[in-house]
Protein backbone atom coordinates (compact mmCIF):
# COMPACT_ATOMS: atom_id res chain seq x y z
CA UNK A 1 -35.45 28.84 39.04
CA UNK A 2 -31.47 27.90 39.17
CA UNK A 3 -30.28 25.87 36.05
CA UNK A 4 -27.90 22.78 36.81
CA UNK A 5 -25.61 21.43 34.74
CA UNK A 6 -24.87 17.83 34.51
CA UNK A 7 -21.96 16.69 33.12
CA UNK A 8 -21.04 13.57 31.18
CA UNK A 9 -18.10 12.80 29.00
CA UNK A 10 -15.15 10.12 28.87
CA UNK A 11 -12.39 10.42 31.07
CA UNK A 12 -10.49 7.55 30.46
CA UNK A 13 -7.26 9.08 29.07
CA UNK A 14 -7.45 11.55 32.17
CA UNK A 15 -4.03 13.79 32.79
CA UNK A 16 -4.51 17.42 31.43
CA UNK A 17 -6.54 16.67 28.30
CA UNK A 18 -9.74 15.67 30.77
CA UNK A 19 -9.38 19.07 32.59
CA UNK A 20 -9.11 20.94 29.06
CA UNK A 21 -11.95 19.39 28.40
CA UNK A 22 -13.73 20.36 31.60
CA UNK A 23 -12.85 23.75 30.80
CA UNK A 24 -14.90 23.32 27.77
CA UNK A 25 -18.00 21.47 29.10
CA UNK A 26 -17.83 24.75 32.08
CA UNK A 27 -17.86 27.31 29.37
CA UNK A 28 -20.67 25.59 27.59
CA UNK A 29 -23.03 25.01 30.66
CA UNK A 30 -22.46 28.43 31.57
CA UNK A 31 -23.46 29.82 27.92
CA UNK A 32 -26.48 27.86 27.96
CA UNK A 33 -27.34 29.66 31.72
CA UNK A 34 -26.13 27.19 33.86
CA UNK A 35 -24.95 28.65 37.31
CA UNK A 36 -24.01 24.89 39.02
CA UNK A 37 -22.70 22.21 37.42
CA UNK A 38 -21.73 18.72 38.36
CA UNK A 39 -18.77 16.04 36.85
CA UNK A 40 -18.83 12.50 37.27
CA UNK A 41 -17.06 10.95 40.05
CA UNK A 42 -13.21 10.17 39.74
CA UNK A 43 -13.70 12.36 37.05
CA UNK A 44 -9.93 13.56 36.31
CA UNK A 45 -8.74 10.12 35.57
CA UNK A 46 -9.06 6.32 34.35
CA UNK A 47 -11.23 3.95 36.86
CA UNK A 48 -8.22 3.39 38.83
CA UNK A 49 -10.27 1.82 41.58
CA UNK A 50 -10.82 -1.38 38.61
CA UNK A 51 -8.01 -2.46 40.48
CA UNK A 52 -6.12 -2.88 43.42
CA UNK A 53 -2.49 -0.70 43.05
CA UNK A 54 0.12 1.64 44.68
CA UNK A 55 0.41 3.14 41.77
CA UNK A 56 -2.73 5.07 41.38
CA UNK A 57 -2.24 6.80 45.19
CA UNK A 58 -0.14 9.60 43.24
CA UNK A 59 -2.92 10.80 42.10
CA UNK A 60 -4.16 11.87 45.22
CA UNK A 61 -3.74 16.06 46.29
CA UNK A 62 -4.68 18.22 49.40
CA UNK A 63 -7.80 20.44 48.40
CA UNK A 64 -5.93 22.93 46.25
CA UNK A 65 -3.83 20.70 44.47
CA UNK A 66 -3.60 20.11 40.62
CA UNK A 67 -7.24 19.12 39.77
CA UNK A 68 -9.13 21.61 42.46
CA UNK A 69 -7.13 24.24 41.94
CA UNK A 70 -7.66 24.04 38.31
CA UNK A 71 -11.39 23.81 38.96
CA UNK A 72 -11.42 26.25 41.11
CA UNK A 73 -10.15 28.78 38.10
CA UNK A 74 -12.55 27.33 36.07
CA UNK A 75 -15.46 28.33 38.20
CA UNK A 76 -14.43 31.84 38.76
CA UNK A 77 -13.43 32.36 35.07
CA UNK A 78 -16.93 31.23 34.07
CA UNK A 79 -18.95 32.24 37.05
CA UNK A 80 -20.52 28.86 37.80
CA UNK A 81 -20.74 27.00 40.75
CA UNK A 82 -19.01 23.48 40.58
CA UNK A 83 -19.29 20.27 42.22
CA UNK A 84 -15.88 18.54 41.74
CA UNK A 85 -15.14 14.87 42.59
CA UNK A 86 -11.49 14.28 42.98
CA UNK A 87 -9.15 11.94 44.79
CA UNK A 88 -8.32 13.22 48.22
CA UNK A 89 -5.10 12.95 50.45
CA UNK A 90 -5.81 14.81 53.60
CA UNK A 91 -3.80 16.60 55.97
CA UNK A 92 -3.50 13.62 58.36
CA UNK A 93 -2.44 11.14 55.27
CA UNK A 94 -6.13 9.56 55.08
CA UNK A 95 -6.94 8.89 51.49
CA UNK A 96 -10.96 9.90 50.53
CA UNK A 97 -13.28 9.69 47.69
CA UNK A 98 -14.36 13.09 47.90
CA UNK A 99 -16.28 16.06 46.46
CA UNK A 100 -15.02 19.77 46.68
CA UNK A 101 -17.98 22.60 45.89
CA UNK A 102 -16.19 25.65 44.48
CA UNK A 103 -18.56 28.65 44.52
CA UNK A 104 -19.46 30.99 41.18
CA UNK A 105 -16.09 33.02 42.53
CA UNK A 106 -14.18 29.77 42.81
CA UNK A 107 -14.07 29.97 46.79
CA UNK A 108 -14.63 26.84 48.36
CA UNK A 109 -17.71 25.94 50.16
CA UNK A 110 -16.69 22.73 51.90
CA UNK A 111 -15.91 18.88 50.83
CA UNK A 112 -17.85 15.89 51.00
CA UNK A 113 -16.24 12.50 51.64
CA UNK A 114 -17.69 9.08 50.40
CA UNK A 115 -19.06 7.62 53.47
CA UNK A 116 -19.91 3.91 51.47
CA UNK A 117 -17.09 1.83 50.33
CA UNK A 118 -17.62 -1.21 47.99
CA UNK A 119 -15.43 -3.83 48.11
CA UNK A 120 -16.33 -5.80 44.71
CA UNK A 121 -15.06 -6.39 41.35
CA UNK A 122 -13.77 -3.54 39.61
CA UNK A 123 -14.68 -1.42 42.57
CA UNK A 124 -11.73 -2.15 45.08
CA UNK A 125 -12.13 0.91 46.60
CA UNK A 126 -11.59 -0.41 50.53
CA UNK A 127 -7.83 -0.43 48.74
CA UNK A 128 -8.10 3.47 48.31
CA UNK A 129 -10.54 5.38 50.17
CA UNK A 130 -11.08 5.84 53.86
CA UNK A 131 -15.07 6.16 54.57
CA UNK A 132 -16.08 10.36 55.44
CA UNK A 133 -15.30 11.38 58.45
CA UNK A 134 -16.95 14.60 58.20
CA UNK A 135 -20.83 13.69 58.12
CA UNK A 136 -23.59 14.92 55.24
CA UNK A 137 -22.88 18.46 55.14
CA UNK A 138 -25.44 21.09 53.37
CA UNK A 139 -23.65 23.58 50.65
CA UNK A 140 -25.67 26.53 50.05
CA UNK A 141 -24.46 27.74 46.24
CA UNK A 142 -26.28 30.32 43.83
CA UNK A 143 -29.24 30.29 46.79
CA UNK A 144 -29.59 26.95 46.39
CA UNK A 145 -28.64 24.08 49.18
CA UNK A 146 -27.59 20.92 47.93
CA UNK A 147 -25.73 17.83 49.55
CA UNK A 148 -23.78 15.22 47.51
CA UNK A 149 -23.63 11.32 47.74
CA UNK A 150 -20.97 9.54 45.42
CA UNK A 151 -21.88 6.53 43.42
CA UNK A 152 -22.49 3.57 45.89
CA UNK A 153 -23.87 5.99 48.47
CA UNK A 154 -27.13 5.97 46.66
CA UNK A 155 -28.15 2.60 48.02
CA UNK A 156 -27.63 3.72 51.67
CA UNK A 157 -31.15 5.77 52.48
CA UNK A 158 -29.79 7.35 55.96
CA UNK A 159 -27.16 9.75 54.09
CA UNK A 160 -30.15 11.32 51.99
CA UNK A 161 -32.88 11.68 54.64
CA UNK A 162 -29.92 13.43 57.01
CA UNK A 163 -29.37 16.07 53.81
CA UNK A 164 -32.98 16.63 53.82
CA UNK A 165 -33.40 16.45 57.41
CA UNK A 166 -30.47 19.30 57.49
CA UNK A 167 -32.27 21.54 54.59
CA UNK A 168 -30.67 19.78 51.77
CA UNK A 169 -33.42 20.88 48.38
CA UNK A 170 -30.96 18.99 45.61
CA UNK A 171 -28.75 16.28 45.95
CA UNK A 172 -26.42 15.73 43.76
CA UNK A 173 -24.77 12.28 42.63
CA UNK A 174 -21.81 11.70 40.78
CA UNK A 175 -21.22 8.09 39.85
CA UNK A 176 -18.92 5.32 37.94
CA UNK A 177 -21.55 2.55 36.75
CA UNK A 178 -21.01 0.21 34.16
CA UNK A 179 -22.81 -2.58 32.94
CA UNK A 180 -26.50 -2.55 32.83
CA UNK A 181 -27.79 -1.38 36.21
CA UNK A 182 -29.41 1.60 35.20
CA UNK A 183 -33.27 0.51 36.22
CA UNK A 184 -31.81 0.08 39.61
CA UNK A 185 -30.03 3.45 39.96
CA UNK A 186 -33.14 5.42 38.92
CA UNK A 187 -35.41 3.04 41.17
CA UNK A 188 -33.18 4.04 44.28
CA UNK A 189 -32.99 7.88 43.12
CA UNK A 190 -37.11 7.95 42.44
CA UNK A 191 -37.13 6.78 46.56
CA UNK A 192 -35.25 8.95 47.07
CA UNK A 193 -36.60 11.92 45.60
CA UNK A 194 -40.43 10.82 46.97
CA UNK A 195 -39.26 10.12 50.39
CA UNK A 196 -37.44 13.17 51.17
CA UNK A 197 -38.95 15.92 49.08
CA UNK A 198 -35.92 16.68 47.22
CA UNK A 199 -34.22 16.66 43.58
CA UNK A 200 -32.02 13.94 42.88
CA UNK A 201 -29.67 14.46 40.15
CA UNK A 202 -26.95 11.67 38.72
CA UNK A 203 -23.58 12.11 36.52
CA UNK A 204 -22.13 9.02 35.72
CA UNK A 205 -19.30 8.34 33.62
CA UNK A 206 -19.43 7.52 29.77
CA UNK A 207 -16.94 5.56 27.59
CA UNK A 208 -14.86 2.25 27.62
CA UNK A 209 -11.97 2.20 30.16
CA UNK A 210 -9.91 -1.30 30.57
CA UNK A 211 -13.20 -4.00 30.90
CA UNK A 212 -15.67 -1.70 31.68
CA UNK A 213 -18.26 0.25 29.28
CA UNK A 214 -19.74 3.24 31.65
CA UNK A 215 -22.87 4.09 30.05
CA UNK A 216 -23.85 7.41 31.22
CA UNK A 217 -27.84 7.96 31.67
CA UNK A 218 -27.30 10.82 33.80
CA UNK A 219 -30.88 11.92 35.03
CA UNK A 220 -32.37 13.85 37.47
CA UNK A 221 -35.40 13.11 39.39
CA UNK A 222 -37.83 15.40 40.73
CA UNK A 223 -39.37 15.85 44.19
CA UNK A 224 -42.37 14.33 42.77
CA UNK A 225 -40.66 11.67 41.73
CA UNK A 226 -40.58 12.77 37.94
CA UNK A 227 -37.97 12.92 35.67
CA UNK A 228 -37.53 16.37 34.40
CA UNK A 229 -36.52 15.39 30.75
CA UNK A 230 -34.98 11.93 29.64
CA UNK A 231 -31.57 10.88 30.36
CA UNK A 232 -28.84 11.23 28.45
CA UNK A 233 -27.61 8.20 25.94
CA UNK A 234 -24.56 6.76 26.16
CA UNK A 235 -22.44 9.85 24.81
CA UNK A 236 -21.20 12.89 26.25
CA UNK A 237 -23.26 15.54 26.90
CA UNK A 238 -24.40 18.15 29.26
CA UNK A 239 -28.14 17.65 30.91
CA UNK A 240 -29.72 20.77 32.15
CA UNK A 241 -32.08 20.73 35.08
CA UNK A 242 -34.35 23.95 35.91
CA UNK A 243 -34.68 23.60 40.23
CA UNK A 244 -37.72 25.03 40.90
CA UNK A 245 -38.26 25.89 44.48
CA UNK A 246 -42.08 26.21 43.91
CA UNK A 247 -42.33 22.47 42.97
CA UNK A 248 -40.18 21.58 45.87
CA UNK A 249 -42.48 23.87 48.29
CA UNK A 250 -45.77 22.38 46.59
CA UNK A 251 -44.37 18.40 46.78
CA UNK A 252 -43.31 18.15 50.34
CA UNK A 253 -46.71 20.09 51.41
CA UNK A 254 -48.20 16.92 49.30
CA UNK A 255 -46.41 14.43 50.69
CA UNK A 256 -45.24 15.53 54.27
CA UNK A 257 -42.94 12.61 55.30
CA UNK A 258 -40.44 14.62 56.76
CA UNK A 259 -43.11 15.97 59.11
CA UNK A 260 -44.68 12.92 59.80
CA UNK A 261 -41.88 11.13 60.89
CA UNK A 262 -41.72 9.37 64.28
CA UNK A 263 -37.95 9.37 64.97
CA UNK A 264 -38.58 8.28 68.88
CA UNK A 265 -39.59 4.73 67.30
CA UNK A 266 -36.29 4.26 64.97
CA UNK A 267 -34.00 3.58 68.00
CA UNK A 268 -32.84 0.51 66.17
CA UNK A 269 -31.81 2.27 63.33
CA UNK A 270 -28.86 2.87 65.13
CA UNK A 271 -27.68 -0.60 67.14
């Protein structure tokens, strides 16, 4: 088995008191046996994307700016794997919602960018982000491959049965919900889980920031569509999940949808 961390706290003050207290949240997940472990998305500062600004675009960095590279430390210095949301500005000037995945050595292992924008209130992120250009890649970390889908990715079903379809075991999900829509996050994440023979695990965000009240929950379904333990309350915290390969290998022998697809008959999944 691999422990996973989730991660949930407040980060609506952000600047360098959110990554001290990353540092903090690391150190404990890795005391309790943790060797991955997740933040929220946008984790390093206030929901900017509330509202539609210049202002907000400095804090965007190349991978290896401020916030990565201080992850980055973090992971090696407490030998843990991390999945770290951040604000991207790429090479070429595009602007991404991304994810980095730092390694237990604090080498990178590649970057997911948000592939689904919403364009609704408090979430102007169409204003920000540039959908991912690169695809649903598979990060193989501490033996375990995992894929990542931010916030409103998990109502898209394509992006998670490509991970799976690619190898993906655990995908993880780092979110910004508020309000009370957490029914319908753990409906989609239950699918999910079921439909692809994989481990679904959410952060979200915790704490009051401007009108919003992010309520945290963070959960993690398993391939059988189980949740391994209840999700957090609305407080920070650190959820631990135990991946256990044998309960992946025994659910999607179960319940062989992947093998019993017929993708010759989905041609208009793609007009």
């Amino acid at each position: 088995m691999v422990k996973i961390a989730a991660i949930q706290y407040c980060a609506s003050t952000g600047g360098d008191r959110v990554l001290k207290k990353a540092g903090q949240y690391l150190e404990a997940a890795a005391a309790k046996g943790a060797k991955i472990a997740c933040f929220p998305e946008l984790f390093a500062w206030e929901w900017f994307p509330s509202a539609a600004s210049d202002e907000p675009f400095a804090y965007a960095e190349p991978l290896g700016g401020p916030v990565t590279s201080k992850m980055a430390e973090l992971a090696a210095t407490h030998s843990i794997a991390v999945v770290c949301p951040f604000f991207e500005k790429s090479e070429d000037g595009k602007y991404y919602n991304s994810a980095a995945v730092f390694d237990a050595s604090g080498e990178t292992v590649g970057v997911y960018r948000k592939m689904h924008l919403p364009d609704v209130e408090y979430y102007e992120e169409r204003h920000y982000f540039t959908p991912g250009d690169g695809g649903f890649p598979v990060f193989e970390v501490e033996g375990v491959k995992l894929g990542v889908q931010i916030c409103w990715d998990n109502f898209f079903p394509e992006g998670f049965r490509a991970l799976a379809l690619s190898g993906a075991e655990v995908v993880i999900l780092p979110t910004a919900a508020a309000f009370a829509s957490q029914e319908r996050w753990l409906a989609m994440a239950v699918s999910h889980a079921i439909a692809n023979g994989i481990y679904v695990i959410r952060v979200n965000r915790i704490g009051d920031d401007g009108d919003l009240h992010f309520y945290g929950g963070s959960f993690c379904v398993r391939p059988d569509g189980e949740l391994t333990t209840a999700p957090l309350e609305m407080k920070e915290g650190i959820l631990l999940i135990d991946y256990d390969p044998k309960l992946l290998g025994d659910s999607r022998k179960a319940w062989p949808f992947l093998g019993d697809r017929r993708p010759a008959d989905y041609a208009a999944l793609i007009k």
